[in-house]
C-alpha atoms as a PDB file:
ATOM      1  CA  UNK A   1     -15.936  -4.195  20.051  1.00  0.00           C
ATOM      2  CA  UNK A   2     -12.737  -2.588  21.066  1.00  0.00           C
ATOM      3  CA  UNK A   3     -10.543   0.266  19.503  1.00  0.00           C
ATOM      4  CA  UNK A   4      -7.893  -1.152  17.218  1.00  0.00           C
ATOM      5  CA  UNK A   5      -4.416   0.753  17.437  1.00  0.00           C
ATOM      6  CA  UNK A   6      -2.846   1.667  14.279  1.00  0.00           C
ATOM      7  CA  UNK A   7       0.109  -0.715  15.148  1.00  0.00           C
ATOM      8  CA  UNK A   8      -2.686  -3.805  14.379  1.00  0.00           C
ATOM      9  CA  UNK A   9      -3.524  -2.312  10.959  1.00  0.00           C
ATOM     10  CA  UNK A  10      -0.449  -4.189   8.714  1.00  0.00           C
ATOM     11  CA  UNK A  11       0.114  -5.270   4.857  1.00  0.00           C
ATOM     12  CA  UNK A  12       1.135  -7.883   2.987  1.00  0.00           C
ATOM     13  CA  UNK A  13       2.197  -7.886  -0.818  1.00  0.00           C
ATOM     14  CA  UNK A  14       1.901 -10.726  -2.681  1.00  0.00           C
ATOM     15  CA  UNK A  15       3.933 -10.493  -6.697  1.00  0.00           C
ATOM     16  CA  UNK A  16       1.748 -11.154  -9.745  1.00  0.00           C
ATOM     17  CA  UNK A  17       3.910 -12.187 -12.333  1.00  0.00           C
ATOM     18  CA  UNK A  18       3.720 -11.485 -15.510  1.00  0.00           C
ATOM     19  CA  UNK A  19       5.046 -11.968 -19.642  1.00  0.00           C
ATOM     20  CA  UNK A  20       7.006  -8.615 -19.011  1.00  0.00           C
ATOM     21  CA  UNK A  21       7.485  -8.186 -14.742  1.00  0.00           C
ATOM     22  CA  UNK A  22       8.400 -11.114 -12.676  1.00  0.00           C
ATOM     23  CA  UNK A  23       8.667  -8.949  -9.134  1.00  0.00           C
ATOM     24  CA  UNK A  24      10.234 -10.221  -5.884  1.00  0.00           C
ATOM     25  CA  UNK A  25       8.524 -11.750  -2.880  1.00  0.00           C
ATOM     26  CA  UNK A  26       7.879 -10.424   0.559  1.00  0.00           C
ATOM     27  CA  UNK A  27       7.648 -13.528   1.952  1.00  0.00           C
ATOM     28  CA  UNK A  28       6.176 -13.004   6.179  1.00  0.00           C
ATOM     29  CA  UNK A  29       6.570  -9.332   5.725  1.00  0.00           C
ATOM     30  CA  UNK A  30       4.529  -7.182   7.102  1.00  0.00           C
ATOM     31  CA  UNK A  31       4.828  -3.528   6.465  1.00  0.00           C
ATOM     32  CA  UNK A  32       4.505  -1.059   9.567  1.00  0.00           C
ATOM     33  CA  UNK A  33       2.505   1.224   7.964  1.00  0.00           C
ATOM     34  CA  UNK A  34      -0.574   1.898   5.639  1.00  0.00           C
ATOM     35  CA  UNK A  35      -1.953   4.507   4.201  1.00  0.00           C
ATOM     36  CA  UNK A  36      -4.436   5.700   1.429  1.00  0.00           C
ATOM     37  CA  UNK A  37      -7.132   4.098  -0.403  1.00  0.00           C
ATOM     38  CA  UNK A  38      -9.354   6.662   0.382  1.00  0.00           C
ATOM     39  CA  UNK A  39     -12.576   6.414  -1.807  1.00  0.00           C
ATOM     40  CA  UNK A  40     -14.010   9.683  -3.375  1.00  0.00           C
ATOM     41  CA  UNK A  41     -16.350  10.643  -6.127  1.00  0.00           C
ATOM     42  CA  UNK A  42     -15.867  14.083  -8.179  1.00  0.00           C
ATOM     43  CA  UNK A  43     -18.569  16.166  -8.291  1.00  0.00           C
ATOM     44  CA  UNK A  44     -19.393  18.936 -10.553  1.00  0.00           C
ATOM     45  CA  UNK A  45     -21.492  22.029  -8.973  1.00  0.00           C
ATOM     46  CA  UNK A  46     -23.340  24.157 -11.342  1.00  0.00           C
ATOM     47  CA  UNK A  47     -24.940  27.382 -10.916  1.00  0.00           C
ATOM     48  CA  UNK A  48     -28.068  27.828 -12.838  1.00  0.00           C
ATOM     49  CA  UNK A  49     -29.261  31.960 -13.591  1.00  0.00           C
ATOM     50  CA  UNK A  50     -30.824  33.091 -10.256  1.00  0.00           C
ATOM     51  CA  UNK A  51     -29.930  29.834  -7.759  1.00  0.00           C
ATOM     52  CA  UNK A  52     -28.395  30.195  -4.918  1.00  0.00           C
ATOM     53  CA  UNK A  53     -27.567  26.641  -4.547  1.00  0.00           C
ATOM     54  CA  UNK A  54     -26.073  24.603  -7.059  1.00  0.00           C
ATOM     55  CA  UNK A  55     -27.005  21.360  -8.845  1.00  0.00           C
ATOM     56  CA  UNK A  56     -24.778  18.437  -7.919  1.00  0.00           C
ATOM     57  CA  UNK A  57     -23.667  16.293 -10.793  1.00  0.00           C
ATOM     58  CA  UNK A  58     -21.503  12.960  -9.790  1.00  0.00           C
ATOM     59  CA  UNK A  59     -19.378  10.976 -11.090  1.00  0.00           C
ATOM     60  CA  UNK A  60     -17.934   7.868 -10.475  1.00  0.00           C
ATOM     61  CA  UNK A  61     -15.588   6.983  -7.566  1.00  0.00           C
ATOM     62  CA  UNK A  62     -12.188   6.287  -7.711  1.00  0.00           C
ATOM     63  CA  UNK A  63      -9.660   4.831  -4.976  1.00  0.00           C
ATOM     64  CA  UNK A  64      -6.506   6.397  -3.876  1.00  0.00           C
ATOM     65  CA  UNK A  65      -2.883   5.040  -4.143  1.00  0.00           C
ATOM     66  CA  UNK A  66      -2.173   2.936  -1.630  1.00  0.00           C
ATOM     67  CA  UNK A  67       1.075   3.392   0.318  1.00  0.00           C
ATOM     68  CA  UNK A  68       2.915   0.897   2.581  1.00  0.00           C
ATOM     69  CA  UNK A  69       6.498   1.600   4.219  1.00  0.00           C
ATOM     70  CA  UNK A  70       8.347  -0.625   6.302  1.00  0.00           C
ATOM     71  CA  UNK A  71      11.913  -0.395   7.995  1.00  0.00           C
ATOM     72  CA  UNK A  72      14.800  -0.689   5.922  1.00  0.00           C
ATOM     73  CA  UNK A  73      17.864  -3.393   6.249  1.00  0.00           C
ATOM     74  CA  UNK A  74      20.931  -3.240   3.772  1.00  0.00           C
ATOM     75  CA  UNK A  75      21.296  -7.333   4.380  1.00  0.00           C
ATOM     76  CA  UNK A  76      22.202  -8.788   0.767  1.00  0.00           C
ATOM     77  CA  UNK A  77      21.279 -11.839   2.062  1.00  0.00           C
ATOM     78  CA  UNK A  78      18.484 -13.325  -0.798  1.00  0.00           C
ATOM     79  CA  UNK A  79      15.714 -14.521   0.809  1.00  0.00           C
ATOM     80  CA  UNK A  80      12.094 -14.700   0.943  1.00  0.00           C
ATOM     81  CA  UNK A  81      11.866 -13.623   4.813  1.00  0.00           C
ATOM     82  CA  UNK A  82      12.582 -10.424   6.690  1.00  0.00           C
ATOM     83  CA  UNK A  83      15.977 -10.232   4.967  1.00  0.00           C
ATOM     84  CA  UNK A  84      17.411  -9.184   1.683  1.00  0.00           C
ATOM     85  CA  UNK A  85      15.500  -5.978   1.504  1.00  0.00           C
ATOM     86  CA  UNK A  86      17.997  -4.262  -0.573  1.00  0.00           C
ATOM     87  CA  UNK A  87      18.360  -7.078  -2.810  1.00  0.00           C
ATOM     88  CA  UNK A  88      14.266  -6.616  -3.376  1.00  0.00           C
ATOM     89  CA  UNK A  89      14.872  -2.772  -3.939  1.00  0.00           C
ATOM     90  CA  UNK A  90      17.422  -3.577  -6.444  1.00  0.00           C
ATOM     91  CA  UNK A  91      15.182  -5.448  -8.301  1.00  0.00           C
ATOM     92  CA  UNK A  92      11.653  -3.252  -7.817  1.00  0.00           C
ATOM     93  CA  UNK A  93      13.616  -0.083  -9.674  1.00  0.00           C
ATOM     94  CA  UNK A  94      13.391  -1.132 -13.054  1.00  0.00           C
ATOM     95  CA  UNK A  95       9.838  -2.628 -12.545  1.00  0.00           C
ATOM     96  CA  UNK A  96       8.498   0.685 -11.286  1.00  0.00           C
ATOM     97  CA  UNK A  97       5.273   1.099 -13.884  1.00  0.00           C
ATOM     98  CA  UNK A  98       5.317  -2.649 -14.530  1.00  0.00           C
ATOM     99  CA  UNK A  99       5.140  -5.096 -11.463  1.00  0.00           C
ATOM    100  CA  UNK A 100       1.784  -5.853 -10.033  1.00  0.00           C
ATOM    101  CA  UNK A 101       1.209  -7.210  -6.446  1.00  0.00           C
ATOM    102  CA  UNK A 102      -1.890  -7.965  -4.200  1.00  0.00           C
ATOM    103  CA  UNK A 103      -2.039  -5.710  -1.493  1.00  0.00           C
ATOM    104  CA  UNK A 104      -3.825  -7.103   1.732  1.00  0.00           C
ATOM    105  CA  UNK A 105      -4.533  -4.732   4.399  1.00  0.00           C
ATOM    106  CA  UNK A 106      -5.949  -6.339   7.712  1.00  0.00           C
ATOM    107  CA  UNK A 107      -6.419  -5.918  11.277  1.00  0.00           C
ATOM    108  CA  UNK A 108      -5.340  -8.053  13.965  1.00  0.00           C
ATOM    109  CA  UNK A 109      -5.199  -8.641  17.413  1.00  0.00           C
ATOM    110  CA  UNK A 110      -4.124  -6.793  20.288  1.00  0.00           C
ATOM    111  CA  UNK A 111      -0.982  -9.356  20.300  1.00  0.00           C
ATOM    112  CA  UNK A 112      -0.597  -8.865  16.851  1.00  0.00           C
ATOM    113  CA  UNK A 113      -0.517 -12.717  16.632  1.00  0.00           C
ATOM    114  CA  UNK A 114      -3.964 -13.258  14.703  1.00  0.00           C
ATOM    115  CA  UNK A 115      -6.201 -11.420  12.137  1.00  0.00           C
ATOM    116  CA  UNK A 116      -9.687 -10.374  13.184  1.00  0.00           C
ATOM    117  CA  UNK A 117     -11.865 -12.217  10.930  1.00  0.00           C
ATOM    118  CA  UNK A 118     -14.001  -9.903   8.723  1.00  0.00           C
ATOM    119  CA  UNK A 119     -11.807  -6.814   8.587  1.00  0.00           C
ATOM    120  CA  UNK A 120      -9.354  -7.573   5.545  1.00  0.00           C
ATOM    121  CA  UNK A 121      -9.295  -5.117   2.374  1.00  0.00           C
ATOM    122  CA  UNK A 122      -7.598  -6.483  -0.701  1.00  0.00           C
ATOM    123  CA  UNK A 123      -6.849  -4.974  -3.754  1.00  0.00           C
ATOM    124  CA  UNK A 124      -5.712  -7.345  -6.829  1.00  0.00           C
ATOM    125  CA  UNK A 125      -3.308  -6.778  -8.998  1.00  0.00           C
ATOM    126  CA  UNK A 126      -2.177  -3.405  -7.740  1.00  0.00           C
ATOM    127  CA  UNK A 127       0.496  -1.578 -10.053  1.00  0.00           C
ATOM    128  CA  UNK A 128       3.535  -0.317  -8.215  1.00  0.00           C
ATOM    129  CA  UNK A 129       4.085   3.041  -9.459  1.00  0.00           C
ATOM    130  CA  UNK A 130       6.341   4.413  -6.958  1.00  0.00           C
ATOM    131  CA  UNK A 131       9.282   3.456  -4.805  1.00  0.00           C
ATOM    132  CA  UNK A 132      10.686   5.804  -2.203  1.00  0.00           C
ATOM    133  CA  UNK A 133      14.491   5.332  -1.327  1.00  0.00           C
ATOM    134  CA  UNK A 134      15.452   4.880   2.442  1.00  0.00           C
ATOM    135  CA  UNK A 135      15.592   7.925   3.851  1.00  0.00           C
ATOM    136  CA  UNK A 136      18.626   9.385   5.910  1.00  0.00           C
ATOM    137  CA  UNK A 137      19.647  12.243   8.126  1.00  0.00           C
ATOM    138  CA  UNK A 138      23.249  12.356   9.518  1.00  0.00           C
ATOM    139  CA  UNK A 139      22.100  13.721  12.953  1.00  0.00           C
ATOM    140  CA  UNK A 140      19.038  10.872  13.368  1.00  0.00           C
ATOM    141  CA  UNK A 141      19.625   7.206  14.965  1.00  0.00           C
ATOM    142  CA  UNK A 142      15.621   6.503  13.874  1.00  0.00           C
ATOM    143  CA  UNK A 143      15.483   3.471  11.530  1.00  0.00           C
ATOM    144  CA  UNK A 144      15.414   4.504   8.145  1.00  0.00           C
ATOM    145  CA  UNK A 145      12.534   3.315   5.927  1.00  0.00           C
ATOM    146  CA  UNK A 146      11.397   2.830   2.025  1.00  0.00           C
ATOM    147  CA  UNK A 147       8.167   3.257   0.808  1.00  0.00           C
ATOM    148  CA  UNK A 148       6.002   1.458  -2.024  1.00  0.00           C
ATOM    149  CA  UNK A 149       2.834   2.694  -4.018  1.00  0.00           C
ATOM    150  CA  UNK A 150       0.076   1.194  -5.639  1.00  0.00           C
ATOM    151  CA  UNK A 151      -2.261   2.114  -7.796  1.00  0.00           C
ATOM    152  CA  UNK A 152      -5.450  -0.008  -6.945  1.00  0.00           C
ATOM    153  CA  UNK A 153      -8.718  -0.346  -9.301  1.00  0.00           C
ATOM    154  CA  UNK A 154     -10.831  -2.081  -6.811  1.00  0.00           C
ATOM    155  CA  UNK A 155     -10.989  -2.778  -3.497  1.00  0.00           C
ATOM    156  CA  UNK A 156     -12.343  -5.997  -1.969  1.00  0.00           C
ATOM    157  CA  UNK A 157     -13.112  -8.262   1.257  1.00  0.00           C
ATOM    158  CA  UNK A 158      -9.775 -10.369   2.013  1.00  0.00           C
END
């Protein structure tokens, strides 16, 4: 099996629409990064008289926000493709709290043409609970990028 780079680790979003949210496709996007999900469990330690160890008391686990960014256009340019990002911003502000999406995380090849079978992670009906803003700085030519982040209840096999 060989190492996978980070740049063959990309997401999709797919909108859930709803009675109240009716959020905007991202049509054949990928975002350029990932990050989060992490699994953890809380666990309480307690210190009975005279132990020196404590007692471990768990508790269920819990997955992290899920954050995916991607490089930012201004094209107002409607469209289910590549283009119209700000268009999709526009519309994502108000739904902050209220728009739900799949997010599908998976690997793929070296040519970044094909996913590797078996290595998907999807998480349904995600709630989008933050949007960061392009970012800027006067002195950088680096492409600017936006961020979105999901809540996630569950994660499963894509």
């Amino acid at each position: 099996m060989a190492k996978v780079a980070q740049r063959q680790v990309l997401a999709d979003i797919v909108p859930v629409a709803t009675a109240t949210a009716s959020p905007p496709k991202w049509t054949n996007f990928r975002f350029a990064q990932v990050s989060g999900g992490e699994i953890t469990a809380s666990v309480e330690k307690i210190y009975e008289g005279g132990k020196l160890r404590p007692t471990l008391l768990c508790a269920p686990s819990e997955i992290g926000d899920i954050t995916v960014t991607a490089h930012y256009d201004n094209d107002p340019v409607a469209s289910d493709s590549q283009t119209g990002i700000e268009e999709k911003l526009q519309k994502l502000r108000p739904l902050v709290g209220r728009a739900l999406y799949d997010v599908t995380i998976q690997t793929y090849d070296c040519d970044v043409n094909s996913v590797v079978p078996g290595t998907g992670r999807l998480y349904k009906s995600a709630l989008l609970v933050g949007l960061t803003e392009p970012d800027g700085d006067s002195s950088s030519g680096a492409p600017s990028t936006f961020a979105l982040t999901f809540a996630v209840e569950d994660v499963k096999k894509a």
